[in-house]
PDB file of N, CA and C in Angstrom:
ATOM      1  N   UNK A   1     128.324 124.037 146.340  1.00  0.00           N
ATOM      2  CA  UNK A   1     129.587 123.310 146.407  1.00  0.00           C
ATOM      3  C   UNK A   1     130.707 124.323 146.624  1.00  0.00           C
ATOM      4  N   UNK A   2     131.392 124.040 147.162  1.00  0.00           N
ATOM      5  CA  UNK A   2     132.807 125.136 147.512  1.00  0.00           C
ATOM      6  C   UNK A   2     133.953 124.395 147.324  1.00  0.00           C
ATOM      7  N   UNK A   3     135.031 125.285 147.705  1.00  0.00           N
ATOM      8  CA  UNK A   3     136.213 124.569 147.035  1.00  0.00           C
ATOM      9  C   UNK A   3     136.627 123.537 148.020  1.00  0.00           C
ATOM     10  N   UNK A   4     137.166 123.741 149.346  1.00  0.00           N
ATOM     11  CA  UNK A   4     136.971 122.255 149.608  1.00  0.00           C
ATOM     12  C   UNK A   4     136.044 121.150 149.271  1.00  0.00           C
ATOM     13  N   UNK A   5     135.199 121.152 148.631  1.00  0.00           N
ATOM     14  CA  UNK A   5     134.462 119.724 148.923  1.00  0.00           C
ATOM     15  C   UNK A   5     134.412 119.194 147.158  1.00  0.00           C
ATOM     16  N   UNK A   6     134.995 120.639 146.418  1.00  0.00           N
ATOM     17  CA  UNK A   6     135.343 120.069 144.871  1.00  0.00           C
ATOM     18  C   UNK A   6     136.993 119.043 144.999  1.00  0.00           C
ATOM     19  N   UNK A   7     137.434 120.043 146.250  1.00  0.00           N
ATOM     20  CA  UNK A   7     139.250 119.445 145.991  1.00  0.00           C
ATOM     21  C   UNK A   7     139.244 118.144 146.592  1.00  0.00           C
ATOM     22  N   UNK A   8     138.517 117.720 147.698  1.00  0.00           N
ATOM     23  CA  UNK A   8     137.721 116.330 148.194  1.00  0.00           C
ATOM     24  C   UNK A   8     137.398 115.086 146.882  1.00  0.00           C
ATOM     25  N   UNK A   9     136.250 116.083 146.303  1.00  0.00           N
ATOM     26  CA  UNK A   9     135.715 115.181 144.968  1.00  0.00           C
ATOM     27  C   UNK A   9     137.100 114.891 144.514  1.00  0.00           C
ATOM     28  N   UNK A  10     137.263 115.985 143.786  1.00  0.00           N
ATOM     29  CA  UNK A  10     139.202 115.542 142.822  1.00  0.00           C
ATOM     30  C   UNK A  10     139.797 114.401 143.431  1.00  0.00           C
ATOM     31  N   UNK A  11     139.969 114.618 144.820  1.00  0.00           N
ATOM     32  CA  UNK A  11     141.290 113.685 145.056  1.00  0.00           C
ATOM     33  C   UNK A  11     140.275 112.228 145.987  1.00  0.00           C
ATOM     34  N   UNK A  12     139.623 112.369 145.613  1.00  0.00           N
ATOM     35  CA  UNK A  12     138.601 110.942 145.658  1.00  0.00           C
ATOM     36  C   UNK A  12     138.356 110.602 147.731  1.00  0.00           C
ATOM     37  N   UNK A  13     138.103 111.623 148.439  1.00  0.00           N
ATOM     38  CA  UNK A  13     138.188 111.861 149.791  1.00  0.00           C
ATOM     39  C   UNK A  13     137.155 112.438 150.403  1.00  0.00           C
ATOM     40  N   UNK A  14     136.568 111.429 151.240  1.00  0.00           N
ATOM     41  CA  UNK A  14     135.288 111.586 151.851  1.00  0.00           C
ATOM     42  C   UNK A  14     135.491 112.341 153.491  1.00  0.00           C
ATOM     43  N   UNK A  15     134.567 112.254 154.287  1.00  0.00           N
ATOM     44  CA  UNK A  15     134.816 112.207 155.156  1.00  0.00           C
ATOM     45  C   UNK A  15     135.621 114.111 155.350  1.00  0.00           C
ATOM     46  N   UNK A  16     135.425 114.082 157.429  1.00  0.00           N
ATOM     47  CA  UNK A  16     136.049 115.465 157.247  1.00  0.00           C
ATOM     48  C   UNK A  16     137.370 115.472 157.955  1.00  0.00           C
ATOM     49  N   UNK A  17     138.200 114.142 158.099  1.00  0.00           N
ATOM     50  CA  UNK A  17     139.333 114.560 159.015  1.00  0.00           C
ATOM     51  C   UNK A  17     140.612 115.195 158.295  1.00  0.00           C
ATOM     52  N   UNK A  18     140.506 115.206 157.414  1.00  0.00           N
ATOM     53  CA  UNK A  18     141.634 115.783 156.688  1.00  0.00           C
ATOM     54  C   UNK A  18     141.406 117.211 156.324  1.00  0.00           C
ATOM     55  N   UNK A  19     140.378 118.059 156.466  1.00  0.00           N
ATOM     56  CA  UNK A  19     139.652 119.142 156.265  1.00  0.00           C
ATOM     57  C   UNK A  19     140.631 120.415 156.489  1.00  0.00           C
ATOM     58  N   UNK A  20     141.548 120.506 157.726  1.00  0.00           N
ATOM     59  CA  UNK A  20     141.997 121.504 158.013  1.00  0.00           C
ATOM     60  C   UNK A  20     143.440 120.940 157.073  1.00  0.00           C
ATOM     61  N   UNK A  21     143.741 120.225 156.736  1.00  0.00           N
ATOM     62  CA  UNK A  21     145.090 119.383 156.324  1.00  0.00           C
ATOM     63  C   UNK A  21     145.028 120.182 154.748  1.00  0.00           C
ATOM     64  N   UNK A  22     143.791 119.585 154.205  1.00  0.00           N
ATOM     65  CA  UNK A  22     143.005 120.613 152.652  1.00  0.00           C
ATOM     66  C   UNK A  22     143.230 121.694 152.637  1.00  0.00           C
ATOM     67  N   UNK A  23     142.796 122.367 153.945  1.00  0.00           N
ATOM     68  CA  UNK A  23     142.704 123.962 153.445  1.00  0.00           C
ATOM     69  C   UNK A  23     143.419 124.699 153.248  1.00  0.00           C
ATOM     70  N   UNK A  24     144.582 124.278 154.488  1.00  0.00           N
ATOM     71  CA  UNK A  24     145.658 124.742 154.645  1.00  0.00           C
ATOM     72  C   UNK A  24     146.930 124.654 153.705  1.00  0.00           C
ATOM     73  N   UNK A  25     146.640 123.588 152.662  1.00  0.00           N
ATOM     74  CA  UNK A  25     147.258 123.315 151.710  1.00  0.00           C
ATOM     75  C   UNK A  25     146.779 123.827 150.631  1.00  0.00           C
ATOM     76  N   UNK A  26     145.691 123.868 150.475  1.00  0.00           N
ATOM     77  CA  UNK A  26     144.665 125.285 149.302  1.00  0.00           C
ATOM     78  C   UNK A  26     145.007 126.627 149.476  1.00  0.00           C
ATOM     79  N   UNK A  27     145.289 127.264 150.661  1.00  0.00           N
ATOM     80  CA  UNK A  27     145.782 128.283 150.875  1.00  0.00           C
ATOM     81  C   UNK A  27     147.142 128.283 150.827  1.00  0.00           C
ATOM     82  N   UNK A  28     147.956 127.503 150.931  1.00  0.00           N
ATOM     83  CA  UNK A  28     149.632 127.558 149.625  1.00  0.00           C
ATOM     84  C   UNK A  28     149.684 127.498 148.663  1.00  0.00           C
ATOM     85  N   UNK A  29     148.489 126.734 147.701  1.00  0.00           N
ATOM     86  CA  UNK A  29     148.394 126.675 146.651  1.00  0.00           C
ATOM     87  C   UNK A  29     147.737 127.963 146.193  1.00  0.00           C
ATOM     88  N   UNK A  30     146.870 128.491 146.895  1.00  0.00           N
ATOM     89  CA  UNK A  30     146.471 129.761 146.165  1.00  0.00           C
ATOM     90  C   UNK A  30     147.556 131.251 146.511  1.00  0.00           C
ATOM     91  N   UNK A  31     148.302 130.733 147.324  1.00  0.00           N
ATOM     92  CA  UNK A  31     149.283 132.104 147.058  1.00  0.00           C
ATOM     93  C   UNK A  31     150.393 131.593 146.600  1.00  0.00           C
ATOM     94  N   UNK A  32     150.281 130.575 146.007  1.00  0.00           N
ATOM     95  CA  UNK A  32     151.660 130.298 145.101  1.00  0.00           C
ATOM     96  C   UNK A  32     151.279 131.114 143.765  1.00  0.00           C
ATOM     97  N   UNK A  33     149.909 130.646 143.177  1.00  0.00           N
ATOM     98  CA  UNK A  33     149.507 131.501 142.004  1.00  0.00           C
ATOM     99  C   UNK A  33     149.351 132.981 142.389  1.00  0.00           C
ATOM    100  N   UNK A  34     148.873 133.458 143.219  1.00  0.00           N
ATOM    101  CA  UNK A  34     149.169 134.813 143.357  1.00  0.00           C
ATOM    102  C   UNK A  34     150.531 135.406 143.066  1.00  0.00           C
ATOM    103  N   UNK A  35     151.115 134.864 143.914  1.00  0.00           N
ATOM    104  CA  UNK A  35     152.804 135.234 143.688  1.00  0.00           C
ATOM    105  C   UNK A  35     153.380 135.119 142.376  1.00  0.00           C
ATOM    106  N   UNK A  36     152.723 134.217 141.936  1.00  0.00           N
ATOM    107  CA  UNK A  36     152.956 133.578 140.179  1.00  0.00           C
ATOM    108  C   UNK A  36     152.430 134.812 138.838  1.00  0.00           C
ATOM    109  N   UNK A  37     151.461 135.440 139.506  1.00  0.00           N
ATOM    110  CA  UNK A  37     150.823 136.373 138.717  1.00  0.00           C
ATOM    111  C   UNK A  37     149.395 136.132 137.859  1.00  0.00           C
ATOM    112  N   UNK A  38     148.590 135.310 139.268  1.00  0.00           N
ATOM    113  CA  UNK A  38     147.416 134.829 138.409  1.00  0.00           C
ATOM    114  C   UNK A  38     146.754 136.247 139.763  1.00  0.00           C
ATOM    115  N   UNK A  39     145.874 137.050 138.407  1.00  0.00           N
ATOM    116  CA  UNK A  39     144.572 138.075 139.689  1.00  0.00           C
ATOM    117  C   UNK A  39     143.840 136.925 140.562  1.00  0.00           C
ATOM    118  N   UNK A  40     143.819 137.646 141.846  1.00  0.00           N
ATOM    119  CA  UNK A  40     143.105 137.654 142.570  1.00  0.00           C
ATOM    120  C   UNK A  40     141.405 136.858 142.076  1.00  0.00           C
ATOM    121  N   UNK A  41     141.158 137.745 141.319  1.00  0.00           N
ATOM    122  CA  UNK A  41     139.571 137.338 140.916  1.00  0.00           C
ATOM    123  C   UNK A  41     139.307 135.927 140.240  1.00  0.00           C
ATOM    124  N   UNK A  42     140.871 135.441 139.445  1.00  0.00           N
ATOM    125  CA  UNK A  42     140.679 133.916 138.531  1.00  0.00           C
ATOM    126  C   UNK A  42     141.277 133.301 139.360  1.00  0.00           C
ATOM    127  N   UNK A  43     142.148 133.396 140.530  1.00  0.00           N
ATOM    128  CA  UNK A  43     142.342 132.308 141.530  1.00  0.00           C
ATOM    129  C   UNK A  43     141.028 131.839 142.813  1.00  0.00           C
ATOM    130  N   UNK A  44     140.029 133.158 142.973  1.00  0.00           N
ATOM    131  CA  UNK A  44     138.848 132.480 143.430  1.00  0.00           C
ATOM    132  C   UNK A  44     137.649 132.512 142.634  1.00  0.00           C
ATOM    133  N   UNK A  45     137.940 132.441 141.409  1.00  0.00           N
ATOM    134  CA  UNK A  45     136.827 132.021 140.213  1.00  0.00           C
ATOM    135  C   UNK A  45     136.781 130.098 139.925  1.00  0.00           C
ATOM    136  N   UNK A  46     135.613 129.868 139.505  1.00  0.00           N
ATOM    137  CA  UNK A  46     135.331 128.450 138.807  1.00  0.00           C
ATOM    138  C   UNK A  46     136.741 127.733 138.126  1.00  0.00           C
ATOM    139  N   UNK A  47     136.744 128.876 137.714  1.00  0.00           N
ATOM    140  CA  UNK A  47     138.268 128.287 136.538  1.00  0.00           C
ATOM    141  C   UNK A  47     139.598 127.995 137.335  1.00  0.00           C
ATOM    142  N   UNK A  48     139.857 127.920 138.464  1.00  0.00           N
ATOM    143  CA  UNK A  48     141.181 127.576 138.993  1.00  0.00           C
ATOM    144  C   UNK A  48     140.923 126.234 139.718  1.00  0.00           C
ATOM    145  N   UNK A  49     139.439 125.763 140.195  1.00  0.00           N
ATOM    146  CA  UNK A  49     139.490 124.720 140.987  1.00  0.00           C
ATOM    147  C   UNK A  49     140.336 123.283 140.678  1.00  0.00           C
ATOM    148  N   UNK A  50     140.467 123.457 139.285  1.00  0.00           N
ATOM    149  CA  UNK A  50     140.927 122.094 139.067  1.00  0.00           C
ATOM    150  C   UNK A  50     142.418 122.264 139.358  1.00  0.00           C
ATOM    151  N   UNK A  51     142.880 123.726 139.275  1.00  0.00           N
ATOM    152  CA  UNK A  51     144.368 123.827 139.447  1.00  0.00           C
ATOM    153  C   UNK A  51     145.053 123.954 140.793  1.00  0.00           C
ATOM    154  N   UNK A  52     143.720 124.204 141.712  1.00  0.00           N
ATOM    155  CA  UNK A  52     144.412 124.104 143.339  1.00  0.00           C
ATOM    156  C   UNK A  52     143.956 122.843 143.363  1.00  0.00           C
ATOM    157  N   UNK A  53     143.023 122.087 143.205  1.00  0.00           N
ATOM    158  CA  UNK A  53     143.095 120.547 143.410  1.00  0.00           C
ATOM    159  C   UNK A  53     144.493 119.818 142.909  1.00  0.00           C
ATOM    160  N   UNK A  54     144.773 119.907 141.894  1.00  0.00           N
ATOM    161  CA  UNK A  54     146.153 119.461 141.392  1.00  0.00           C
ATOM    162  C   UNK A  54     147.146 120.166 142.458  1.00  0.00           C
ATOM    163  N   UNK A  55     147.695 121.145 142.939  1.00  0.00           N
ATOM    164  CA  UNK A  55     148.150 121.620 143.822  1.00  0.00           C
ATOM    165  C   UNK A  55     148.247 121.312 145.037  1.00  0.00           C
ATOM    166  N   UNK A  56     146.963 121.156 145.616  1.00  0.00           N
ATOM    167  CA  UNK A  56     146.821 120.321 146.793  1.00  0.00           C
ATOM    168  C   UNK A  56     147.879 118.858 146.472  1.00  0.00           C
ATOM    169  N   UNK A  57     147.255 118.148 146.079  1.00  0.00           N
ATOM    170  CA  UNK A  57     147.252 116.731 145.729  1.00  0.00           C
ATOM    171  C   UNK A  57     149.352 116.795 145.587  1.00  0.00           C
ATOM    172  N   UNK A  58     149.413 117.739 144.672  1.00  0.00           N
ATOM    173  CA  UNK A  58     151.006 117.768 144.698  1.00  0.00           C
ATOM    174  C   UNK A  58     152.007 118.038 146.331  1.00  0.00           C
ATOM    175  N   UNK A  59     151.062 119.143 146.924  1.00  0.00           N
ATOM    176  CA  UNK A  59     151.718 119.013 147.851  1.00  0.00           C
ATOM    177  C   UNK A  59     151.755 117.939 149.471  1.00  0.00           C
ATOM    178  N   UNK A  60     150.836 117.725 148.969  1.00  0.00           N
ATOM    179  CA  UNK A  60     150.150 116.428 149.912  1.00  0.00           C
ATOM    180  C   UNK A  60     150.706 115.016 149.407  1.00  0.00           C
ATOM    181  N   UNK A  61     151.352 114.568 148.419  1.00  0.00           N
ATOM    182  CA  UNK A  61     152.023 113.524 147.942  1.00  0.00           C
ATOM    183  C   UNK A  61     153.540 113.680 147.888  1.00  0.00           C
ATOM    184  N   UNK A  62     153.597 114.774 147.176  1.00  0.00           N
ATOM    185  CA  UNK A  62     154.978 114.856 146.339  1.00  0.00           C
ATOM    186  C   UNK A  62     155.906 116.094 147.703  1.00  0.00           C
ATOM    187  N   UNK A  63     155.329 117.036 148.105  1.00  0.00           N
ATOM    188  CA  UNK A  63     155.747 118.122 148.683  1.00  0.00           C
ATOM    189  C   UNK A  63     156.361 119.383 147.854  1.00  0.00           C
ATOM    190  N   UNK A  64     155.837 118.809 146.414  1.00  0.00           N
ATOM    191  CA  UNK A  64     156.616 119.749 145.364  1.00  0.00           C
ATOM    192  C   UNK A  64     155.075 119.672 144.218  1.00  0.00           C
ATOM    193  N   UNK A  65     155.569 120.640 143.745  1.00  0.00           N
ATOM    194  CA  UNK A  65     154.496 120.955 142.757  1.00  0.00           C
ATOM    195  C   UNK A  65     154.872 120.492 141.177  1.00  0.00           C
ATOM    196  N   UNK A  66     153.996 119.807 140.404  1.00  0.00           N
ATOM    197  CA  UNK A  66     154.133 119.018 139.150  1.00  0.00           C
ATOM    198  C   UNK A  66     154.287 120.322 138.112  1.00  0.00           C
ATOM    199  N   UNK A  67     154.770 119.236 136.885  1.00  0.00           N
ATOM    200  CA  UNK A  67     154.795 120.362 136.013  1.00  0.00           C
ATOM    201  C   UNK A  67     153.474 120.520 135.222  1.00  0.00           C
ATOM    202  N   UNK A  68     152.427 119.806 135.518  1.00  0.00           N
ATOM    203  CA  UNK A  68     151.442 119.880 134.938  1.00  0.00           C
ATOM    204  C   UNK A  68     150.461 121.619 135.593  1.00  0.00           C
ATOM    205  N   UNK A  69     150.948 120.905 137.064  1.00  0.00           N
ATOM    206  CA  UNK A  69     149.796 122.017 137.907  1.00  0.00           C
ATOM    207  C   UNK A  69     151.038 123.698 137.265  1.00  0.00           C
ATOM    208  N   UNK A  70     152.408 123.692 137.357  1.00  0.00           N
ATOM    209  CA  UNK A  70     153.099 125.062 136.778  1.00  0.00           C
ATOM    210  C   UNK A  70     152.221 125.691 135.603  1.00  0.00           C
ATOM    211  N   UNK A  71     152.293 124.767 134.892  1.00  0.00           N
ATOM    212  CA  UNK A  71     151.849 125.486 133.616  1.00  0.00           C
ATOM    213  C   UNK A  71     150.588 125.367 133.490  1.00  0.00           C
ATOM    214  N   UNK A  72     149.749 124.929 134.111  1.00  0.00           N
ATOM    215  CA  UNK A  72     148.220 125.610 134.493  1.00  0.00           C
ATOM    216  C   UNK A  72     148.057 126.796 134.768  1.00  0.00           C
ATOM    217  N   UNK A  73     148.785 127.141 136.425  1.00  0.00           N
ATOM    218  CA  UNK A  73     149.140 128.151 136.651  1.00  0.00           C
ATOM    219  C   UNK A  73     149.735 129.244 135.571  1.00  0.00           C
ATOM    220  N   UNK A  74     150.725 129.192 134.417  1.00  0.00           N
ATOM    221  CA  UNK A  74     150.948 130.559 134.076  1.00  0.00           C
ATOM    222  C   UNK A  74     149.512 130.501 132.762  1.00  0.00           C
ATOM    223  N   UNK A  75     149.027 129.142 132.715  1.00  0.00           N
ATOM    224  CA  UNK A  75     147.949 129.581 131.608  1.00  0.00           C
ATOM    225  C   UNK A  75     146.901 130.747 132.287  1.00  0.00           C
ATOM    226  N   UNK A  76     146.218 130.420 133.382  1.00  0.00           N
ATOM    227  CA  UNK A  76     145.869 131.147 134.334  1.00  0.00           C
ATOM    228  C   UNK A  76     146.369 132.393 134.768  1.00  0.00           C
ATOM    229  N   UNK A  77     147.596 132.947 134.428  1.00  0.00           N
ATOM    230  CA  UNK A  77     147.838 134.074 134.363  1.00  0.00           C
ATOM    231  C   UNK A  77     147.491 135.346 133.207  1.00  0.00           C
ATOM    232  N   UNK A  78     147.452 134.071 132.637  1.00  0.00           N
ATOM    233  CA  UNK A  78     146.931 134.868 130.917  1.00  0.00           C
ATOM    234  C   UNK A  78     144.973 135.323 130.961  1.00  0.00           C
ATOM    235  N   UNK A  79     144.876 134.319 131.714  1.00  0.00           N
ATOM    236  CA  UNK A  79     142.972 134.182 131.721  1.00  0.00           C
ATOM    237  C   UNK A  79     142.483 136.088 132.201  1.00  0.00           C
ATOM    238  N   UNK A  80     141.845 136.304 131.385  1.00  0.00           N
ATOM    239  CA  UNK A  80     141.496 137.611 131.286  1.00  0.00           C
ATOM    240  C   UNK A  80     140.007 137.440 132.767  1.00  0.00           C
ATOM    241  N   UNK A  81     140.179 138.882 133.592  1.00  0.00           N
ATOM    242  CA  UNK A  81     139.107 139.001 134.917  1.00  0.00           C
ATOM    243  C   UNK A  81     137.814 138.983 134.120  1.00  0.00           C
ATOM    244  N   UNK A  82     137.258 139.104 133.118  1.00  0.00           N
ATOM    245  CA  UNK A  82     135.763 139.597 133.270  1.00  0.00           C
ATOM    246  C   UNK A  82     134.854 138.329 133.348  1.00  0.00           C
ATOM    247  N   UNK A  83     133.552 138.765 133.900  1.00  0.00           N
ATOM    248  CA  UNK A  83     132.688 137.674 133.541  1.00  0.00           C
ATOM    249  C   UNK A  83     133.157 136.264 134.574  1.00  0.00           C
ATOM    250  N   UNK A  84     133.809 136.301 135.404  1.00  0.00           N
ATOM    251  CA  UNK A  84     134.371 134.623 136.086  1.00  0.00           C
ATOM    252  C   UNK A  84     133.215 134.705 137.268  1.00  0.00           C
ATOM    253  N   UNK A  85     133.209 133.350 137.230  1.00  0.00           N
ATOM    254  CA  UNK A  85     132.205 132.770 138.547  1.00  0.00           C
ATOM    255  C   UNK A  85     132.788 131.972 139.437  1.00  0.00           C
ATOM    256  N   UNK A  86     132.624 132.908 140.839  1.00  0.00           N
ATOM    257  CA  UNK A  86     133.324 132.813 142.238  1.00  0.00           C
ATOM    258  C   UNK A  86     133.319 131.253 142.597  1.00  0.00           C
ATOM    259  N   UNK A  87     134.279 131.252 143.287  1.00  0.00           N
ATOM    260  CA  UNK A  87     133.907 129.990 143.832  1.00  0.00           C
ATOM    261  C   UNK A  87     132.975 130.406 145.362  1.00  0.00           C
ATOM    262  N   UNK A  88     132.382 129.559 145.228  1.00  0.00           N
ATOM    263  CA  UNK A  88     131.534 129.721 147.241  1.00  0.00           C
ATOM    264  C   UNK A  88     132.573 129.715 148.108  1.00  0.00           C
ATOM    265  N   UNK A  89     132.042 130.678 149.008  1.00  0.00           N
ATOM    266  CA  UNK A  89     133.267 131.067 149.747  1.00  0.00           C
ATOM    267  C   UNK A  89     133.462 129.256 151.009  1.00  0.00           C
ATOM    268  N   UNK A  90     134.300 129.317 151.451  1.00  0.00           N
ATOM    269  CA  UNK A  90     134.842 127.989 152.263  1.00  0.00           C
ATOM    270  C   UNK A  90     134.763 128.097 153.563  1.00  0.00           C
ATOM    271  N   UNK A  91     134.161 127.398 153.938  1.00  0.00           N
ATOM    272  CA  UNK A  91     133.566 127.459 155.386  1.00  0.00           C
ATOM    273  C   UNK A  91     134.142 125.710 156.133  1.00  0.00           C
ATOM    274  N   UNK A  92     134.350 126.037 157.159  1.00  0.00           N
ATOM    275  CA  UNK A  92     135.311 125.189 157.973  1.00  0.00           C
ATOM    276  C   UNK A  92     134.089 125.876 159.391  1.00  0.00           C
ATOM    277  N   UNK A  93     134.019 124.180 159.918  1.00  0.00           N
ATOM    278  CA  UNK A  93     133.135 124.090 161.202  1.00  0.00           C
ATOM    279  C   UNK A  93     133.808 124.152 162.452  1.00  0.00           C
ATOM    280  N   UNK A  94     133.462 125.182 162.950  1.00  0.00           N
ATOM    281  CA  UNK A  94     134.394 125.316 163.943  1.00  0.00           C
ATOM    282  C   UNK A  94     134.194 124.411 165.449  1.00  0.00           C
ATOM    283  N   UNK A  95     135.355 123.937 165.599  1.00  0.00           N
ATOM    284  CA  UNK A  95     135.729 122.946 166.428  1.00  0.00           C
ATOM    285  C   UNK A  95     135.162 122.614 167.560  1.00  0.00           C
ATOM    286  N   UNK A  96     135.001 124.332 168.227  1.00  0.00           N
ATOM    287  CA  UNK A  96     134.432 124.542 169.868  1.00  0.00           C
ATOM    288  C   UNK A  96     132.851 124.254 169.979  1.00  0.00           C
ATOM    289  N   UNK A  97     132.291 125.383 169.019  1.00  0.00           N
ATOM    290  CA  UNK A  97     131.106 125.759 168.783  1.00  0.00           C
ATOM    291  C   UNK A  97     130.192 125.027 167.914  1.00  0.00           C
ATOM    292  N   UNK A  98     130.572 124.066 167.061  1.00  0.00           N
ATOM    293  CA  UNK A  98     130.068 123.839 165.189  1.00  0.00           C
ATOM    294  C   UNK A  98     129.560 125.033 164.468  1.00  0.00           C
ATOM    295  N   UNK A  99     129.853 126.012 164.914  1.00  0.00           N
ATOM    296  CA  UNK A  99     129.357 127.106 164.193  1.00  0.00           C
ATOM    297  C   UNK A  99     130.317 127.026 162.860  1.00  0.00           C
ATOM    298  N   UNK A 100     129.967 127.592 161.681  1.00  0.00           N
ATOM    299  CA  UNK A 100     130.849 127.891 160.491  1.00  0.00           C
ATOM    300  C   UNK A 100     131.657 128.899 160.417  1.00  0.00           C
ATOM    301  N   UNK A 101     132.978 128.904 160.188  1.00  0.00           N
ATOM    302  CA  UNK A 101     133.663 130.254 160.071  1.00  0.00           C
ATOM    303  C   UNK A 101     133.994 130.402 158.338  1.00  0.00           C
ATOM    304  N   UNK A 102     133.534 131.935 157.814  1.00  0.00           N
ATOM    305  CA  UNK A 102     134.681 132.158 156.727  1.00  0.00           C
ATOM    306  C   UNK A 102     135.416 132.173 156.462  1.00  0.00           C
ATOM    307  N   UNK A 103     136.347 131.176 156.021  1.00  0.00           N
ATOM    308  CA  UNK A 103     138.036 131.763 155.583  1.00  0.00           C
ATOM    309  C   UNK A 103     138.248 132.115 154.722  1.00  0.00           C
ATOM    310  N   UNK A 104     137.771 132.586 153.664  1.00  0.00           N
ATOM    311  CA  UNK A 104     138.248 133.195 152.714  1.00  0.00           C
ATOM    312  C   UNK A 104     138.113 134.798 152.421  1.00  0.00           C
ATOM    313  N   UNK A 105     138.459 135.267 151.993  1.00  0.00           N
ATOM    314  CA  UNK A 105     138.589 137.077 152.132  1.00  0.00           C
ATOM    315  C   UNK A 105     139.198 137.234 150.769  1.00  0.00           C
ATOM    316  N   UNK A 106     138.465 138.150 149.936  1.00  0.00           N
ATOM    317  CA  UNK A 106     139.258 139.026 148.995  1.00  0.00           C
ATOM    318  C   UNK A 106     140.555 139.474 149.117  1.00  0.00           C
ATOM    319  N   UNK A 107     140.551 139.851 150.600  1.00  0.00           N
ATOM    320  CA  UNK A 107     142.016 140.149 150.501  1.00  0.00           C
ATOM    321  C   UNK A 107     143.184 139.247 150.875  1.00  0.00           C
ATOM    322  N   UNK A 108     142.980 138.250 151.232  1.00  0.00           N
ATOM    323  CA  UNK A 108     143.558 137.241 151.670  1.00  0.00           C
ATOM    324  C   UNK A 108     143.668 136.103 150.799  1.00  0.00           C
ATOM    325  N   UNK A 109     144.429 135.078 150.792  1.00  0.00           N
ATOM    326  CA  UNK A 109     144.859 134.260 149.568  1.00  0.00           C
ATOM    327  C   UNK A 109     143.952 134.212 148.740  1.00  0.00           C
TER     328      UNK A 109
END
């Protein structure tokens, strides 16, 4: 399971046309917490999915972020690196080819 298809489950959404609409909104949400001061390693660990799903969902409704998903986020700043389990990296089918591409990168959101 990877994080798109958990942030799918969350926000009750089947199907893949909204896919690039998700990701691209997962990737604001995950450098909002970066910028916020959550590491690198607990924004693509197990433990944040529920907080870019809330994120997503905020910016995809509201265009603003709740105060529920904020203060997730700075709890998540506190969450100590050791021991976290990655999320699977996110793979998006590419359009031309159906081949899978990686988007996600350590060094990148």
């Amino acid at each position: 399971m990877n994080l798109l298809d958990e942030v799918k489950k969350r926000l009750a959404l089947t199907g893949e046309y909204h896919d690039s609409l998700l990701l691209g909104l997962a990737e604001d949400v995950k450098q909002y917490m970066l910028s916020a001061g959550v590491e690198q390693s607990v924004v693509d660990s197990k433990l944040s999915i529920g907080c870019i799903a809330r994120g997503v969902q905020d910016l995809w409704t509201k265009e603003s972020f709740s105060d529920i998903f904020k203060q997730r986020v700075i709890q998540l700043t506190f969450e100590p690196e050791t021991d976290l389990e990655l999320i699977p990296d996110l793979l998006v089918a590419d359009s031309e080819e159906g081949d899978a591409e990686d988007v996600s990168h350590s060094s990148d959101i």
